[in-house]
PDB file of N, CA and C in Angstrom:
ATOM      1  N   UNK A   1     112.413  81.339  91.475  1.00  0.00           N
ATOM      2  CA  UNK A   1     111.956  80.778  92.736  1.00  0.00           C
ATOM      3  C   UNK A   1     113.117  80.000  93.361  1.00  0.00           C
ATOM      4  N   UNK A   2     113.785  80.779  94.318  1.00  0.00           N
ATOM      5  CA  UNK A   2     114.902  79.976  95.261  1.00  0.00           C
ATOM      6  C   UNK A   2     114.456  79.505  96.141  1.00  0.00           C
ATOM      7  N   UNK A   3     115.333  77.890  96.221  1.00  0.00           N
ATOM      8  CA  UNK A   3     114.509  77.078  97.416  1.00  0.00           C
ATOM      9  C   UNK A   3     115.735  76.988  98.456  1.00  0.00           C
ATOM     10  N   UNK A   4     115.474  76.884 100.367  1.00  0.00           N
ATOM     11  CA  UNK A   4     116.301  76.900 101.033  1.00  0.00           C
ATOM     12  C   UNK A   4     117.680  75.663 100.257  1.00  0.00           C
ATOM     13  N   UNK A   5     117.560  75.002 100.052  1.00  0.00           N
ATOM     14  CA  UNK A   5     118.935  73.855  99.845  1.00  0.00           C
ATOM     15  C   UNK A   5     119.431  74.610  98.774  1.00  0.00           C
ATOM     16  N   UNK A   6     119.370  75.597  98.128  1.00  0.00           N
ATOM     17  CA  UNK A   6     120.426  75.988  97.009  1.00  0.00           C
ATOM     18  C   UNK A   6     121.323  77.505  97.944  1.00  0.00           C
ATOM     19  N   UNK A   7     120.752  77.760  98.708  1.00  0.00           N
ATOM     20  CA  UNK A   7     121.339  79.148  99.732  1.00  0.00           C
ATOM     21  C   UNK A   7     123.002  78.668 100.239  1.00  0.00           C
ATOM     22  N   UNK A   8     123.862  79.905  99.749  1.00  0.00           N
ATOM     23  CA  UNK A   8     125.366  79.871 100.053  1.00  0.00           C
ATOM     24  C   UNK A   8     125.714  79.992 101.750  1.00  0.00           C
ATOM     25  N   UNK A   9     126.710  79.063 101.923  1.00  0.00           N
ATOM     26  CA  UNK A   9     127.060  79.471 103.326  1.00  0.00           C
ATOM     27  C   UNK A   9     127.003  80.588 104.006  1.00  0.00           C
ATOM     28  N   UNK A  10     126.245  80.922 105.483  1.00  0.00           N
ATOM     29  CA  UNK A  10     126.302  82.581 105.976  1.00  0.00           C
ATOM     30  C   UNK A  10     124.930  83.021 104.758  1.00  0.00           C
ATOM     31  N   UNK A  11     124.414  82.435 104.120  1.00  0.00           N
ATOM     32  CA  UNK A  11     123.549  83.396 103.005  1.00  0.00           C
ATOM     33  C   UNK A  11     122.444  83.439 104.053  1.00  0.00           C
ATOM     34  N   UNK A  12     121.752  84.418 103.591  1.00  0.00           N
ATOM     35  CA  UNK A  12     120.305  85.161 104.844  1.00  0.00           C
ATOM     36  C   UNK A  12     119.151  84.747 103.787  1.00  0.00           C
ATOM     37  N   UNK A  13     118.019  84.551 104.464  1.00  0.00           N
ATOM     38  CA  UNK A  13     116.763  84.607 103.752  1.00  0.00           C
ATOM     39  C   UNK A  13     115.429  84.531 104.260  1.00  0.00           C
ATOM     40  N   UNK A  14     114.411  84.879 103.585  1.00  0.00           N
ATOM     41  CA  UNK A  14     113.306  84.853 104.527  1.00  0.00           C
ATOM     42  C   UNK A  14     112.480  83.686 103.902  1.00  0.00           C
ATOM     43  N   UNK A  15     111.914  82.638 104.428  1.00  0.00           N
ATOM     44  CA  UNK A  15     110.666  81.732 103.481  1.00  0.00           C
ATOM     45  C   UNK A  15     109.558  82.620 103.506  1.00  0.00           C
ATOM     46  N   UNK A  16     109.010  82.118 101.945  1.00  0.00           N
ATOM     47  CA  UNK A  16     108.238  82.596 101.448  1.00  0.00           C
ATOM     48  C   UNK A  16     107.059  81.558 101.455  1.00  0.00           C
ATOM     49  N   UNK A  17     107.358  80.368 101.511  1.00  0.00           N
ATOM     50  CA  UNK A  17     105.881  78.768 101.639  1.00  0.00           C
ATOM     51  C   UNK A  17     106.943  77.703 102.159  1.00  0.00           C
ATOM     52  N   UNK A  18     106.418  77.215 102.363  1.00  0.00           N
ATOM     53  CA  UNK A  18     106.565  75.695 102.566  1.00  0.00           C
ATOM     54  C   UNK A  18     106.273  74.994 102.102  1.00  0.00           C
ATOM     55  N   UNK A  19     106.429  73.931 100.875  1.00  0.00           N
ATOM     56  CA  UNK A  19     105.536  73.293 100.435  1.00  0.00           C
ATOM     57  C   UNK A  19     104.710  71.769 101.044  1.00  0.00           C
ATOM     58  N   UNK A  20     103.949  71.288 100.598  1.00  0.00           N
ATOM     59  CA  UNK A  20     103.386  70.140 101.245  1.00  0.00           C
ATOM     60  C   UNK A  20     104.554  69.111 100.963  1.00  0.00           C
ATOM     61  N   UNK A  21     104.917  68.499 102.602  1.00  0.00           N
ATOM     62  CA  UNK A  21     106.092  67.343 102.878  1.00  0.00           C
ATOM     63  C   UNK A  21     105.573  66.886 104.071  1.00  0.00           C
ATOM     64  N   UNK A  22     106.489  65.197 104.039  1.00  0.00           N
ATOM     65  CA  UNK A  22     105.986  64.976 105.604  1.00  0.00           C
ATOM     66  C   UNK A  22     106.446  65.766 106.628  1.00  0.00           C
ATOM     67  N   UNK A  23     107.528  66.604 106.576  1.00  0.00           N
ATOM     68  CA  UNK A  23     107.888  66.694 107.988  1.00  0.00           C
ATOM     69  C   UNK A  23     107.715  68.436 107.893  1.00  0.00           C
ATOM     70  N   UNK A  24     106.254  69.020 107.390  1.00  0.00           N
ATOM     71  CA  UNK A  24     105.655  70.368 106.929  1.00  0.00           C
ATOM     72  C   UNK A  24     105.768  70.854 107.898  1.00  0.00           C
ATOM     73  N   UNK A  25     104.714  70.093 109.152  1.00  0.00           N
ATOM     74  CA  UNK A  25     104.087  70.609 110.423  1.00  0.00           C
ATOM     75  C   UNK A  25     105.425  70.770 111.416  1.00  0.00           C
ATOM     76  N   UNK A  26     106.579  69.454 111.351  1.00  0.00           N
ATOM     77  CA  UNK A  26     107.808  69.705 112.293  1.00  0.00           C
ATOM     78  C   UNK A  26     108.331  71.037 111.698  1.00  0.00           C
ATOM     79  N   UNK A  27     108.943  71.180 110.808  1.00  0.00           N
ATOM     80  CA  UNK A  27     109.713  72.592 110.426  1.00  0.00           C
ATOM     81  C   UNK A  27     108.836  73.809 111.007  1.00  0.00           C
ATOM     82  N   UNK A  28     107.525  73.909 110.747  1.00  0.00           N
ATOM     83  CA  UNK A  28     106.551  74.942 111.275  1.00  0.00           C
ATOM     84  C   UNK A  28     106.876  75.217 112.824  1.00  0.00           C
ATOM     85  N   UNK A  29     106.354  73.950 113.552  1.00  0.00           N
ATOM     86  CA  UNK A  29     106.996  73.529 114.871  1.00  0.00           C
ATOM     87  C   UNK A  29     108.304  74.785 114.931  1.00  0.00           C
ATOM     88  N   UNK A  30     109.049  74.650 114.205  1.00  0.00           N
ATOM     89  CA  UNK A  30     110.165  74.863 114.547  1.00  0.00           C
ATOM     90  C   UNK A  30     110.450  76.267 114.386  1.00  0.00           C
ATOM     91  N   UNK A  31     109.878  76.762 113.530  1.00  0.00           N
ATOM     92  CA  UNK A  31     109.585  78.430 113.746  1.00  0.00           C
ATOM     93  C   UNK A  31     109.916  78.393 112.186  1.00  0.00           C
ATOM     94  N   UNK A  32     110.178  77.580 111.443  1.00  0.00           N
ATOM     95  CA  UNK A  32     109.975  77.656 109.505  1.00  0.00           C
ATOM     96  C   UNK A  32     108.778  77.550 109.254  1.00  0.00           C
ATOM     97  N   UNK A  33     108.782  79.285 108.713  1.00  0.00           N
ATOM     98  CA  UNK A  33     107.359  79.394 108.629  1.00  0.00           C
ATOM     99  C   UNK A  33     107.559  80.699 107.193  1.00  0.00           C
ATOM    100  N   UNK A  34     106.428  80.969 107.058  1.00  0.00           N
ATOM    101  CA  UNK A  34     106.110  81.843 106.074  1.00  0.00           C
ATOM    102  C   UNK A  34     106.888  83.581 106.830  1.00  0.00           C
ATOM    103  N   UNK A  35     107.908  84.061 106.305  1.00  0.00           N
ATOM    104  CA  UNK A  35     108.602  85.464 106.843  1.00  0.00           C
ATOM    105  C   UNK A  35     109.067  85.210 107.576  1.00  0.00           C
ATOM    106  N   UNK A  36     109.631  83.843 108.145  1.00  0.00           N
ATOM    107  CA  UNK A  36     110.717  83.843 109.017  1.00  0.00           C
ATOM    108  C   UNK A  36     111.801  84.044 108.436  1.00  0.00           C
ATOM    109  N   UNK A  37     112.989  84.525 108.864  1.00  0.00           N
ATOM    110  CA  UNK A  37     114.691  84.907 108.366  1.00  0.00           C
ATOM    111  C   UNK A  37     115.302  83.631 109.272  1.00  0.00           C
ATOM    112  N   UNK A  38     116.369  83.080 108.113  1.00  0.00           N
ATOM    113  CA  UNK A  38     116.861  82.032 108.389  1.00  0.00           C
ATOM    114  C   UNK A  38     118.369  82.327 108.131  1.00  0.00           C
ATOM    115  N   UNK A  39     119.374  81.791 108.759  1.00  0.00           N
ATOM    116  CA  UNK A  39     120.520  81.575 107.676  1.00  0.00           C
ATOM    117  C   UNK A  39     121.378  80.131 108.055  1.00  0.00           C
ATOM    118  N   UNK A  40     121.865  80.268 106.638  1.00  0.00           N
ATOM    119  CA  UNK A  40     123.025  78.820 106.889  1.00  0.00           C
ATOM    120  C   UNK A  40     124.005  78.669 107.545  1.00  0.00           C
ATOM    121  N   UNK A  41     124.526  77.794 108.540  1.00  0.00           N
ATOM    122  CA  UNK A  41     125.535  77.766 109.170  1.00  0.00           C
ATOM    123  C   UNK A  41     126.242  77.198 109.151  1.00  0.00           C
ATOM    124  N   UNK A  42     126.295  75.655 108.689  1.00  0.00           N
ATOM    125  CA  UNK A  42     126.760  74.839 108.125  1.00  0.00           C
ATOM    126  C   UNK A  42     126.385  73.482 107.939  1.00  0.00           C
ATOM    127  N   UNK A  43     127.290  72.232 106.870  1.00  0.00           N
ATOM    128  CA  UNK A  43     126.852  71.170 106.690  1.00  0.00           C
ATOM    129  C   UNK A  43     127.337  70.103 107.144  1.00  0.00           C
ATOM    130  N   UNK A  44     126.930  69.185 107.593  1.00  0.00           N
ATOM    131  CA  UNK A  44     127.303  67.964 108.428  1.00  0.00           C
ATOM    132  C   UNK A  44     128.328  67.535 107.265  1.00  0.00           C
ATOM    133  N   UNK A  45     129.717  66.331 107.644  1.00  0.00           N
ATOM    134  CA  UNK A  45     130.669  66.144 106.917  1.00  0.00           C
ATOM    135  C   UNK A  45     130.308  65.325 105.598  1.00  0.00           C
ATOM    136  N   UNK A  46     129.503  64.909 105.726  1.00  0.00           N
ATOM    137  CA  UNK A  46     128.426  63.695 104.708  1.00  0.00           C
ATOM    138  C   UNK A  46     127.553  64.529 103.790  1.00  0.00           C
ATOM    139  N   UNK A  47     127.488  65.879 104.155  1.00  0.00           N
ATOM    140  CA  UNK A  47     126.953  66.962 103.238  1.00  0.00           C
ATOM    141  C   UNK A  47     124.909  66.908 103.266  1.00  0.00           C
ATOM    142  N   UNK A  48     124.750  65.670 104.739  1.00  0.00           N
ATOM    143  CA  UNK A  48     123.078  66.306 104.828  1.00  0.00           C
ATOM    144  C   UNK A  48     123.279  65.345 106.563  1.00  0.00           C
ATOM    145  N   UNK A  49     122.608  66.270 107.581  1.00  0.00           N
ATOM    146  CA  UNK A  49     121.743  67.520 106.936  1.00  0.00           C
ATOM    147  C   UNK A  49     122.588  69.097 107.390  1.00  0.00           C
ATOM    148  N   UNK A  50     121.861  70.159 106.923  1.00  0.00           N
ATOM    149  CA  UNK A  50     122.202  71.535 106.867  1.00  0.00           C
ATOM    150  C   UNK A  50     121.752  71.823 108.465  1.00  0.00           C
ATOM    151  N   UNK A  51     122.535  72.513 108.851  1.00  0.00           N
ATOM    152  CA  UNK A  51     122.558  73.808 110.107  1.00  0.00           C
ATOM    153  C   UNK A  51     122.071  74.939 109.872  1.00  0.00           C
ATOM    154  N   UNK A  52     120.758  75.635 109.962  1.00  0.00           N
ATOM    155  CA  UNK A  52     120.129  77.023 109.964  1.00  0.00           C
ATOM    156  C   UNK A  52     119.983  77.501 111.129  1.00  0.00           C
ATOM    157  N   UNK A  53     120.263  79.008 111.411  1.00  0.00           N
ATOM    158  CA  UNK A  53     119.718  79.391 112.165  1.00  0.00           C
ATOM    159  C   UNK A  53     118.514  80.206 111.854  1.00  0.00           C
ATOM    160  N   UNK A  54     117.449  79.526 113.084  1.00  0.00           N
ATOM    161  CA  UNK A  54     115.948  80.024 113.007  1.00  0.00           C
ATOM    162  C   UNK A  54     115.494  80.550 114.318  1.00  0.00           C
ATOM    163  N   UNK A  55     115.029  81.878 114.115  1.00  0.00           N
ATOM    164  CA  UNK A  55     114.735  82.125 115.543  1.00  0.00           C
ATOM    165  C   UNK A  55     115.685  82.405 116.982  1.00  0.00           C
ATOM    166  N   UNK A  56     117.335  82.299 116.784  1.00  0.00           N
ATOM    167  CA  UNK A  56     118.144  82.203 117.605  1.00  0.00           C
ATOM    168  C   UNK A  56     118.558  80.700 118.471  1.00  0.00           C
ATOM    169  N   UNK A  57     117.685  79.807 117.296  1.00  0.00           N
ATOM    170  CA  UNK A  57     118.191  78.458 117.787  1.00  0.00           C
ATOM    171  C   UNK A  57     118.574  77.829 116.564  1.00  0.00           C
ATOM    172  N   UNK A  58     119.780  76.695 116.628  1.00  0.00           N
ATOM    173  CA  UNK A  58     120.305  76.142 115.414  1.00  0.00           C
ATOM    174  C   UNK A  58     119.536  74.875 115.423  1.00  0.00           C
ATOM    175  N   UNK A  59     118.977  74.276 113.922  1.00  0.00           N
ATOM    176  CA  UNK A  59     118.002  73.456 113.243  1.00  0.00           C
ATOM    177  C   UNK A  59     118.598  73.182 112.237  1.00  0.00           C
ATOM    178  N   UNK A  60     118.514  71.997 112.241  1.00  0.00           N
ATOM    179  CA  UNK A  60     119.046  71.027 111.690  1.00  0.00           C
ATOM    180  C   UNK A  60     118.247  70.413 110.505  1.00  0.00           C
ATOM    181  N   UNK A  61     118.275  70.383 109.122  1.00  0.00           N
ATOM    182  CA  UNK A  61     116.565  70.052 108.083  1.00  0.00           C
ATOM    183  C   UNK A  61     117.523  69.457 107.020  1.00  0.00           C
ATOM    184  N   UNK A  62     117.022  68.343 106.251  1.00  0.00           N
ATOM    185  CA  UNK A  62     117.759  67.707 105.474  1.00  0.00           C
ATOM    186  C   UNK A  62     117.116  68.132 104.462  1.00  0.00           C
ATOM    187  N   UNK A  63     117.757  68.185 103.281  1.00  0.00           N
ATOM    188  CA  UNK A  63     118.078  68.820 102.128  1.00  0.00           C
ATOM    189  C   UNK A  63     116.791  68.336 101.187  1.00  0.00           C
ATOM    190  N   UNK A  64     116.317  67.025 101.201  1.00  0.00           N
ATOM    191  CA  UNK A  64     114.691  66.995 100.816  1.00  0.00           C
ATOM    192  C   UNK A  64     114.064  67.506 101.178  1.00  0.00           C
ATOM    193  N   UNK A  65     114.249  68.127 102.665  1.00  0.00           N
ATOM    194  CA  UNK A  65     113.126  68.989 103.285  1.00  0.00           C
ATOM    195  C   UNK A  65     113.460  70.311 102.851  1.00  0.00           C
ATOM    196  N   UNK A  66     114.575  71.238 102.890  1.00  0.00           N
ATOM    197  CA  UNK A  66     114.902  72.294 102.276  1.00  0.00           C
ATOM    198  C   UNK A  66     114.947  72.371 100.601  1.00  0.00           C
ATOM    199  N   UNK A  67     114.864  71.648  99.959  1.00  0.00           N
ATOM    200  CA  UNK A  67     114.607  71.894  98.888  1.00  0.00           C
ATOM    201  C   UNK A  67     112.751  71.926  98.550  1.00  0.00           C
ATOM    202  N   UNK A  68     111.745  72.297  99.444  1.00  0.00           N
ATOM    203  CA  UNK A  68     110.406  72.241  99.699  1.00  0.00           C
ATOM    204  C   UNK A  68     110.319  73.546 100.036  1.00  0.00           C
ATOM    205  N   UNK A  69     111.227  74.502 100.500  1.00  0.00           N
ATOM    206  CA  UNK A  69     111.091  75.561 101.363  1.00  0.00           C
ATOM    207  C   UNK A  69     111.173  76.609 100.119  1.00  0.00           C
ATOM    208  N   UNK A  70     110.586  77.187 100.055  1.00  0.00           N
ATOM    209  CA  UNK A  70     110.487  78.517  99.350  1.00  0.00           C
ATOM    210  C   UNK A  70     111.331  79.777  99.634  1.00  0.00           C
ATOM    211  N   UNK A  71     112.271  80.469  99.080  1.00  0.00           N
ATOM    212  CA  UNK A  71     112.671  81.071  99.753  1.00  0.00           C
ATOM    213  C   UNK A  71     113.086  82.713  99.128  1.00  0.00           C
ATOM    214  N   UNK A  72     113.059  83.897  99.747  1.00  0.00           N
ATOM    215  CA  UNK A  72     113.692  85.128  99.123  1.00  0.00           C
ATOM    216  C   UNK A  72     115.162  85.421  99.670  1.00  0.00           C
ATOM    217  N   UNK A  73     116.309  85.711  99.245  1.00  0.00           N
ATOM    218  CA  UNK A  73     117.560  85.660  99.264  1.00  0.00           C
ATOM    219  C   UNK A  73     117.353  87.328 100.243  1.00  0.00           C
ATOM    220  N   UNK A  74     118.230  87.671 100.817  1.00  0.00           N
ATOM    221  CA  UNK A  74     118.036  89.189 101.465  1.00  0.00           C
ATOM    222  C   UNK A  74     118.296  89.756 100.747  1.00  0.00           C
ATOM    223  N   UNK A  75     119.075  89.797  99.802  1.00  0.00           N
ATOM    224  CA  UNK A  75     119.458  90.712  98.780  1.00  0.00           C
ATOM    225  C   UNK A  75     117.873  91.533  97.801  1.00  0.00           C
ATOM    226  N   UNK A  76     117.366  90.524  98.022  1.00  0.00           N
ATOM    227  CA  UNK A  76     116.196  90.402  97.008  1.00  0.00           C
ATOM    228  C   UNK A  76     114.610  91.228  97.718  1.00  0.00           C
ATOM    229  N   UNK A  77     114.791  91.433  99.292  1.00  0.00           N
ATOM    230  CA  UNK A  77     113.674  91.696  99.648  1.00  0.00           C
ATOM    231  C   UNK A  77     114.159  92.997 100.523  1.00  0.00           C
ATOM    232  N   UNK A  78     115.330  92.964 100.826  1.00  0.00           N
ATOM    233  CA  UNK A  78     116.284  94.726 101.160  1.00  0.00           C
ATOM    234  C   UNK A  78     116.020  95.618  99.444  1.00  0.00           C
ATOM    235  N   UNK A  79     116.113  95.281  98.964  1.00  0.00           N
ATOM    236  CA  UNK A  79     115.593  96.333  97.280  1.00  0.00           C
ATOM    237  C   UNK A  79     114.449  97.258  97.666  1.00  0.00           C
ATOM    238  N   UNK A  80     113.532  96.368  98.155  1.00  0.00           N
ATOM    239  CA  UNK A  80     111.964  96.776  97.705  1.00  0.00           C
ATOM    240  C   UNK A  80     112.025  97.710  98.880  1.00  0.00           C
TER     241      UNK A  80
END
């Protein structure tokens, strides 16, 4: 079970849950959702928070919150 905060720079992925956090409903808001494709873009110089792109807009989610996110690597769901 890979969670968004362990995903390599440029790495692709789709969430698979979200888990229960306060800021559940903002990320949802935000188009992090269950089969959305995300990828990393980069990390602020202080190393939180992370740059994803979601949806064709860049989002910004700190690393307590991405480590909540459920996630399948592309590698992993291009197989099937």
């Amino acid at each position: 079970m890979d969670r968004l905060s362990e995903l390599e720079k440029y790495g692709v992925c789709r969430v698979e849950k979200v888990l229960p956090c306060p800021a559940k409903e903002r990320l949802e808001a935000l188009g992090v959702c269950p089969g959305a494709e995300l990828v990393k873009l980069f990390t602020a110089p202080c190393g939180d928070p992370v740059a994803y792109l979601v949806k064709g807009a860049a989002v910004a989610i700190r690393r307590d919150d991405a480590a909540r996110i459920i996630i399948k690597r592309s590698a992993e769901w291009e197989r099937k």
